[in-house]
Protein backbone atom coordinates (compact mmCIF):
# COMPACT_ATOMS: atom_id res chain seq x y z
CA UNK A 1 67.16 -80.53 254.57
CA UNK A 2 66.38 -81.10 250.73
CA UNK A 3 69.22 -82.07 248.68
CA UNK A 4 69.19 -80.41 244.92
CA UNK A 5 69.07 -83.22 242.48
CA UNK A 6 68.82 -81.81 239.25
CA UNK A 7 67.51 -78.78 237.59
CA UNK A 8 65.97 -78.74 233.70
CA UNK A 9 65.10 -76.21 231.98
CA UNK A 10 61.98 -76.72 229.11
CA UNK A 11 61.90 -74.70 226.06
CA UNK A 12 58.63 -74.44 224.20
CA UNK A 13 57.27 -77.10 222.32
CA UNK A 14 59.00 -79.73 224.48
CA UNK A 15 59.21 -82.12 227.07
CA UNK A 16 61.08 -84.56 229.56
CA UNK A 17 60.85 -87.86 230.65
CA UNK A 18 62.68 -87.82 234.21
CA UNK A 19 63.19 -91.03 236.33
CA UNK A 20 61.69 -89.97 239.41
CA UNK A 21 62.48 -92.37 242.34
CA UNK A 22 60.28 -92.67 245.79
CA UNK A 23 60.95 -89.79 248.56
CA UNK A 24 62.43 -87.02 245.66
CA UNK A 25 60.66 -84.08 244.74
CA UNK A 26 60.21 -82.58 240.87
CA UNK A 27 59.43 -78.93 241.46
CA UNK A 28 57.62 -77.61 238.46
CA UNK A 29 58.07 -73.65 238.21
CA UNK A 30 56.90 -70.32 236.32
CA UNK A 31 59.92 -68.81 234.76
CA UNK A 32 57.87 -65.82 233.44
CA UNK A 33 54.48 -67.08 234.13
CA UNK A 34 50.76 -67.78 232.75
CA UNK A 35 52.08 -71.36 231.23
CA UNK A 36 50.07 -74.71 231.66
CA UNK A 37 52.07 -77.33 231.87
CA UNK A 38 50.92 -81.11 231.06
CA UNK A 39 51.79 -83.93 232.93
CA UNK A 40 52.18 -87.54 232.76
CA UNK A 41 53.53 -90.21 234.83
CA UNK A 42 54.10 -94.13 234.65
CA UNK A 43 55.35 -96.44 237.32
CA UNK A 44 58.94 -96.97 236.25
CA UNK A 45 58.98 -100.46 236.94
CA UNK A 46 55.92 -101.51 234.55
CA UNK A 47 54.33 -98.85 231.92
CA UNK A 48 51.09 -100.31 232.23
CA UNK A 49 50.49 -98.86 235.72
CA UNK A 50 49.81 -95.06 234.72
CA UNK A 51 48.41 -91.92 236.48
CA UNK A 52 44.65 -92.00 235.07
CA UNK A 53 42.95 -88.52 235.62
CA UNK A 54 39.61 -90.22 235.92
CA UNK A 55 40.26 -91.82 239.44
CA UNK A 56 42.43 -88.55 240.63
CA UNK A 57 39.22 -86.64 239.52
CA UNK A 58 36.98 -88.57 241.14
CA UNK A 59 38.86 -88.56 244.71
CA UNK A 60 39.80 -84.74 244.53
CA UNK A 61 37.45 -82.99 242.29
CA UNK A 62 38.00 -81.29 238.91
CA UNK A 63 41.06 -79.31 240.48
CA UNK A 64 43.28 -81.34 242.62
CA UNK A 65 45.66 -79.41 244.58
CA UNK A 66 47.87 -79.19 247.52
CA UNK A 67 47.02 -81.99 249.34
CA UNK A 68 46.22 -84.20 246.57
CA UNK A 69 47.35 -87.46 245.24
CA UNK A 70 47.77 -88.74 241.69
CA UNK A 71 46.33 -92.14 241.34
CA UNK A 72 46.99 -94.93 239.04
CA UNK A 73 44.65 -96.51 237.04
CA UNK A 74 42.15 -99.18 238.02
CA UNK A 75 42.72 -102.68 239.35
CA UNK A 76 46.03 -100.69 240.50
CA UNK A 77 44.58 -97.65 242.06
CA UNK A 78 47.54 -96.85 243.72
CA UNK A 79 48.56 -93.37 245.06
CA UNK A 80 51.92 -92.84 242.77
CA UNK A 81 52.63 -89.04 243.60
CA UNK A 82 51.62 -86.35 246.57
CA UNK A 83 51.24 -82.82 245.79
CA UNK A 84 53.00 -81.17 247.98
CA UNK A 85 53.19 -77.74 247.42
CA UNK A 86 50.73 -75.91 245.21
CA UNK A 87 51.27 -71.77 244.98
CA UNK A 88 48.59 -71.11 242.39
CA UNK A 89 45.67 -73.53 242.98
CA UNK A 90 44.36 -74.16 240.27
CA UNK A 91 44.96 -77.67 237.90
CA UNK A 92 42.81 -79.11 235.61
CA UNK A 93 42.01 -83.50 235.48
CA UNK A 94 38.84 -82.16 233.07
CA UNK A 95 40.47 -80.89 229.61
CA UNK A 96 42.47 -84.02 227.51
CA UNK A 97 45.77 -83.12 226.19
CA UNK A 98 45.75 -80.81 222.74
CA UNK A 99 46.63 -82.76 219.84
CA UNK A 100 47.69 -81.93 215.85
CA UNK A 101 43.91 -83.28 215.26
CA UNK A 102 42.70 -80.52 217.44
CA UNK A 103 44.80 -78.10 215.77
CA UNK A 104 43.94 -79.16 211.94
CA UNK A 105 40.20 -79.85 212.84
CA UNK A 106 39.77 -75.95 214.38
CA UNK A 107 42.60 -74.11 213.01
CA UNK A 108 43.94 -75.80 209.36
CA UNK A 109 47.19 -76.09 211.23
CA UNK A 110 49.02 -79.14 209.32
CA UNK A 111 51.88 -78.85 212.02
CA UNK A 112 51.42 -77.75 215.48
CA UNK A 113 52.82 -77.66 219.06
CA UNK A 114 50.66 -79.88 220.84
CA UNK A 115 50.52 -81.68 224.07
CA UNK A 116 50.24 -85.08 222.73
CA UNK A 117 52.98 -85.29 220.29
CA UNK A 118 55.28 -83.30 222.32
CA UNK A 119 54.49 -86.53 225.12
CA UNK A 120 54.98 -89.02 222.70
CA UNK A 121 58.51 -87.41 221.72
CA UNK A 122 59.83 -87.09 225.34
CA UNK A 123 59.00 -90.58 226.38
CA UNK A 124 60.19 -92.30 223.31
CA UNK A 125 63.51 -91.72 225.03
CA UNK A 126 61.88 -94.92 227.38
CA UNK A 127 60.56 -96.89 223.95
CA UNK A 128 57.39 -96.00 224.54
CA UNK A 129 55.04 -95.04 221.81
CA UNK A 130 52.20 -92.10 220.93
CA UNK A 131 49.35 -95.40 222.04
CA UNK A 132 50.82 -95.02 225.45
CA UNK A 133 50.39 -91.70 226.14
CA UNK A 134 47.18 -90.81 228.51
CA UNK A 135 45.38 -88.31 229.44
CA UNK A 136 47.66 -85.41 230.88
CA UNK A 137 47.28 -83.65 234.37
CA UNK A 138 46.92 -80.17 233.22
CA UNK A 139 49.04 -77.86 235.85
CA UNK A 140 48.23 -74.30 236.33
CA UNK A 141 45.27 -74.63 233.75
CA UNK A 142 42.23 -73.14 235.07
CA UNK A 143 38.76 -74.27 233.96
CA UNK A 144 35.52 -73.98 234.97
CA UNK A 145 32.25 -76.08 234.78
CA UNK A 146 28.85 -73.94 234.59
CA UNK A 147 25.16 -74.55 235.46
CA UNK A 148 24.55 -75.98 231.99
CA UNK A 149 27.19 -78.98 232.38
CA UNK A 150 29.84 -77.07 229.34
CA UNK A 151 33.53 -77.10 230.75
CA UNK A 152 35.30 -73.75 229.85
CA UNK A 153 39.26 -72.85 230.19
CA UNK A 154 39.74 -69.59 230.82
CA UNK A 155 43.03 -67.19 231.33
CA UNK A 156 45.90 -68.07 233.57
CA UNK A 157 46.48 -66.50 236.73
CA UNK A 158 50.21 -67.60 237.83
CA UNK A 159 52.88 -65.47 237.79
CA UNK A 160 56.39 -65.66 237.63
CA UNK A 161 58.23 -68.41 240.57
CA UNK A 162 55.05 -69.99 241.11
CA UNK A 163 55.04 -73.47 241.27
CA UNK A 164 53.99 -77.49 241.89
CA UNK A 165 55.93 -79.71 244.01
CA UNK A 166 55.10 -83.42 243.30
CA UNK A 167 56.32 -85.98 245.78
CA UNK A 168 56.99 -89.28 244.23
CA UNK A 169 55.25 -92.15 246.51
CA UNK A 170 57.02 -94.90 243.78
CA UNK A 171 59.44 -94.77 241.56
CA UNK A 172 57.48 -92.95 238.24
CA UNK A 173 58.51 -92.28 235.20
CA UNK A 174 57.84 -88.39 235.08
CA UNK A 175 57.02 -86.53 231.87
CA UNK A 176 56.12 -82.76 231.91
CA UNK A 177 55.49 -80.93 228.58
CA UNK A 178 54.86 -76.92 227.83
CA UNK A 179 51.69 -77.31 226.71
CA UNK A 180 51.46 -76.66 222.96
CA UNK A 181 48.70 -74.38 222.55
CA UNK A 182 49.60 -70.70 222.28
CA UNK A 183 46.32 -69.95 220.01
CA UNK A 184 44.26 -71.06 223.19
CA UNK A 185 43.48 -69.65 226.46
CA UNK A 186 45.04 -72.00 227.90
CA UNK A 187 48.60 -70.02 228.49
CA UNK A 188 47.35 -66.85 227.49
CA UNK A 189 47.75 -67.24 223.78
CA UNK A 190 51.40 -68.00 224.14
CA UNK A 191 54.27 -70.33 225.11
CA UNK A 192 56.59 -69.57 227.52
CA UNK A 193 59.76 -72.00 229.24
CA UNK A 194 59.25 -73.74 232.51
CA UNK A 195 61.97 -74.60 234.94
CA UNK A 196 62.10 -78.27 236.61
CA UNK A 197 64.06 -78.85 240.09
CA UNK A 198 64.90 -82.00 241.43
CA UNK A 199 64.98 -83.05 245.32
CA UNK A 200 65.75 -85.28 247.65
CA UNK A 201 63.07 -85.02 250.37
CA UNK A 202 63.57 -84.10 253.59
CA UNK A 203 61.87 -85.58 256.27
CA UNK A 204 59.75 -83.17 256.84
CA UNK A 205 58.22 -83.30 253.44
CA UNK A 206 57.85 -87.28 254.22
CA UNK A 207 55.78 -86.50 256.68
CA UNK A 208 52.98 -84.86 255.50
CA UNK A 209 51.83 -87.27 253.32
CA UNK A 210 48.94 -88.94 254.64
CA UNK A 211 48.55 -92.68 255.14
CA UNK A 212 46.13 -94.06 252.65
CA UNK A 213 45.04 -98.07 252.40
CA UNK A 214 46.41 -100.64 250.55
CA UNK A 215 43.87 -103.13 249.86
CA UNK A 216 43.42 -106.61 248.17
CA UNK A 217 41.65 -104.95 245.26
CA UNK A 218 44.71 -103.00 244.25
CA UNK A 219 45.94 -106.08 241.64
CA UNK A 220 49.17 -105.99 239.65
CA UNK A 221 49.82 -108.49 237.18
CA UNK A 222 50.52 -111.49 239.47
CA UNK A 223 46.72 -111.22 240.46
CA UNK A 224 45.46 -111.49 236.74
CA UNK A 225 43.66 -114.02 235.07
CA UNK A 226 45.92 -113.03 231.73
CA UNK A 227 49.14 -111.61 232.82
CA UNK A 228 50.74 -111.19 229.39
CA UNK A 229 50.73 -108.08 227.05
CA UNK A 230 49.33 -108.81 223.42
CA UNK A 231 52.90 -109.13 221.26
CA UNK A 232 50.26 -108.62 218.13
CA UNK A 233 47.98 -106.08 217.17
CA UNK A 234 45.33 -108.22 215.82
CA UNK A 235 42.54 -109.50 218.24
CA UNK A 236 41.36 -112.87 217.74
CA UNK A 237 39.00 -115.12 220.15
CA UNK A 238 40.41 -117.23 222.50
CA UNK A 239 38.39 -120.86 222.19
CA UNK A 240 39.46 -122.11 225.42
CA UNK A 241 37.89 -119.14 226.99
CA UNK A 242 35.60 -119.51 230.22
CA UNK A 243 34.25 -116.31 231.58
CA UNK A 244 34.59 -115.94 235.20
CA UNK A 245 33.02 -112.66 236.28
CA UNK A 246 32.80 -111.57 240.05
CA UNK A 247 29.82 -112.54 242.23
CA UNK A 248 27.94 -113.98 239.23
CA UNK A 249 25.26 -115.76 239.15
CA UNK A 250 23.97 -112.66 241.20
CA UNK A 251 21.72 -113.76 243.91
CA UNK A 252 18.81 -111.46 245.34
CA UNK A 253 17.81 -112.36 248.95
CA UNK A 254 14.68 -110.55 251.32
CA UNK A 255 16.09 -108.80 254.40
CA UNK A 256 12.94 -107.69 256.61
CA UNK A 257 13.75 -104.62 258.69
CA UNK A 258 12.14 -103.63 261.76
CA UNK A 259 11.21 -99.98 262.25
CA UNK A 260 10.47 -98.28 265.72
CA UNK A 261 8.11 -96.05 265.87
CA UNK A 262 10.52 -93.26 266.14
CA UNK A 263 12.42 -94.49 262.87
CA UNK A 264 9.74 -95.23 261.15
CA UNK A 265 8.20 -91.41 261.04
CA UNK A 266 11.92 -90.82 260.25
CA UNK A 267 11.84 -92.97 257.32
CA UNK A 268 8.69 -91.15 255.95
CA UNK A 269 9.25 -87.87 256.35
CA UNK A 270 12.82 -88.33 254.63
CA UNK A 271 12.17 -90.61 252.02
CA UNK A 272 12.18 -89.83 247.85
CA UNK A 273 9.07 -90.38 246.13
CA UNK A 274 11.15 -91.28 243.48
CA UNK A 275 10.55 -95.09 244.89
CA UNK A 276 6.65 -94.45 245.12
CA UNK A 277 5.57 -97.46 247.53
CA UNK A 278 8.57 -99.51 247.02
CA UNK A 279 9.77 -99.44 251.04
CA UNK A 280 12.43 -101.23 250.34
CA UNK A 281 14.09 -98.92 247.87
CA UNK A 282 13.22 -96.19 249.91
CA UNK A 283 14.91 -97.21 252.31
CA UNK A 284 18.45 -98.91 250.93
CA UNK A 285 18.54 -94.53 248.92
CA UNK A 286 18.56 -93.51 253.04
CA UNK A 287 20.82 -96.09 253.93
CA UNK A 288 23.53 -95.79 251.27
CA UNK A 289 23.16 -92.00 251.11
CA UNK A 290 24.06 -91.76 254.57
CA UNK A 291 26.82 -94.17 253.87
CA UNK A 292 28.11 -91.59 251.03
CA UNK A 293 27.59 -88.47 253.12
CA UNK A 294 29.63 -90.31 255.95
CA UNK A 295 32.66 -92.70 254.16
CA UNK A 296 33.37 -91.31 250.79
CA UNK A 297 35.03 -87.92 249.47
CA UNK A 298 32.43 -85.61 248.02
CA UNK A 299 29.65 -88.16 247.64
CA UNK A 300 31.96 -89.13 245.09
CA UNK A 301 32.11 -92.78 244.63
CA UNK A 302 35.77 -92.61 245.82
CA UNK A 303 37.11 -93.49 249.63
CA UNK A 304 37.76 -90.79 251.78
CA UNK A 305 41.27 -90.16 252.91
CA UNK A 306 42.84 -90.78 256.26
CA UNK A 307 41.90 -91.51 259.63
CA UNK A 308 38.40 -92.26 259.66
């Protein structure tokens, strides 16, 4: 069975940096309902590893849920939490986090609630500064994309005791914040308190996380060419520098492919006449489309998860 850790509650207009170790739960809840919450989350053990939105987005889409992992930013691209439970459904990794420029560029609002400084309070408890907060996951936000590319956020739908639960796969650095911005749609033009629970996982919980890789591209610091964070905020040029970029000089090679008969009527009735008589493009778009349609989530760019 779970074991009950902790449990916070978070007024409007703040936030809380919790140490969250590997195997407990932080259950994020609707006291009265319709509230986005914002999230962020470092690996506790080095700042510089962070979640990053952009590879969670690309893996899961623009609204991760139950199911879903929160990754860490590239070379690290590590899976740092599990979403575990999701009652509502609906996140946004779109939006970035409201901020006092937002609020005195639209509204004339000197001083504002917003997501970004109420971050940069709540994790100055851990030293670190308003340049190291990132872009927030946006729970219980719903947004939309339409047919002309423009990304909306419309009303809430959660209700009172819905709720997140977030599985920590590492020991993170936690940070949720009542999102600041009660003249938005966002929270339904207002700012309500959210209740945090803390957990102990049971077994059970354990095991429904799926197994994902680990890889030899997934570098820490050990694995970099400069290991060492800048002490100064100048940048200067480094004389003894010698690039050393991957795979370079690139080299281009002919591969002749053989065709049956069979393929080869394939090959023409499915190929783009964007390549007009270049074969050989043709043919690589077939190849690594069916590569994408069979090996990566959502012809996404990202791996697929699990057993494949």
């Amino acid at each position: 069975m779970r074991t009950l850790v902790e449990t916070i509650r978070l007024e409007p207009g703040t936030g809380k940096a919790i140490e969250l170790r590997a195997g407990q739960i932080l259950r994020i809840e609707q006291i009265e309902g319709g509230q986005c919450v914002d999230f962020n989350a470092f690996n506790l053990n080095d700042y510089k590893e962070f979640m990053h939105c952009g590879r969670t987005r690309t893996v899961h889409g623009f609204n991760p849920t139950e199911g879903s992992f929160l990754w860490s930013q590239p070379p690290r691209e590590r899976a740092l939490l599990y979403i575990l439970k999701d009652t509502v459904k609906r996140n946004d990794v779109l939006f970035p986090r409201c901020s006092a420029y937002l609020y005195e560029s639209a509204y004339g609002f000197h001083d504002h609630t917003n997501c970004h400084d109420i971050q940069s309070e709540a994790q100055r408890e851990y030293g670190l500064t308003p340049d190291d907060v990132h872009d927030s996951f946006n729970f219980f936000m719903n947004t939309e994309v339409g047919q002309d590319g423009k990304a909306t956020i419309t009303r809430q739908s959660s209700k009172a005791g819905d709720y997140v639960e977030l599985l920590a796969l590492v020991d993170v650095l936690a940070v949720p914040n009542v999102c600041g911005a009660d003249i938005m749609r966002t929270s339904n033009f207002s700012l309500k308190p959210i209740k945090l629970e803390i957990y102990e996982a049971a077994e059970a919980d354990l095991r429904q996380v799926p197994s994902v890789p680990v890889l030899r591209s997934q570098r820490t610091p050990k694995d970099f060419r400069q290991p060492n964070i800048k002490a100064t905020r100048e940048l200067s040029r480094d004389p003894a520098y010698q690039p050393q970029f991957t795979n370079v000089p690139i080299r281009i090679e002919e591969l002749a492919v053989t065709l049956s008969e069979e393929e080869a009527e394939a090959f023409d009735a499915l190929r783009l006449p964007l390549y007009g008589d270049d074969e050989g493009a043709a043919l690589r778009d077939l190849l690594f489309t069916w590569w994408e349609e069979k090996y990566l989530a959502a012809n996404s760019g990202a791996p697929a998860i699990g057993d494949r």
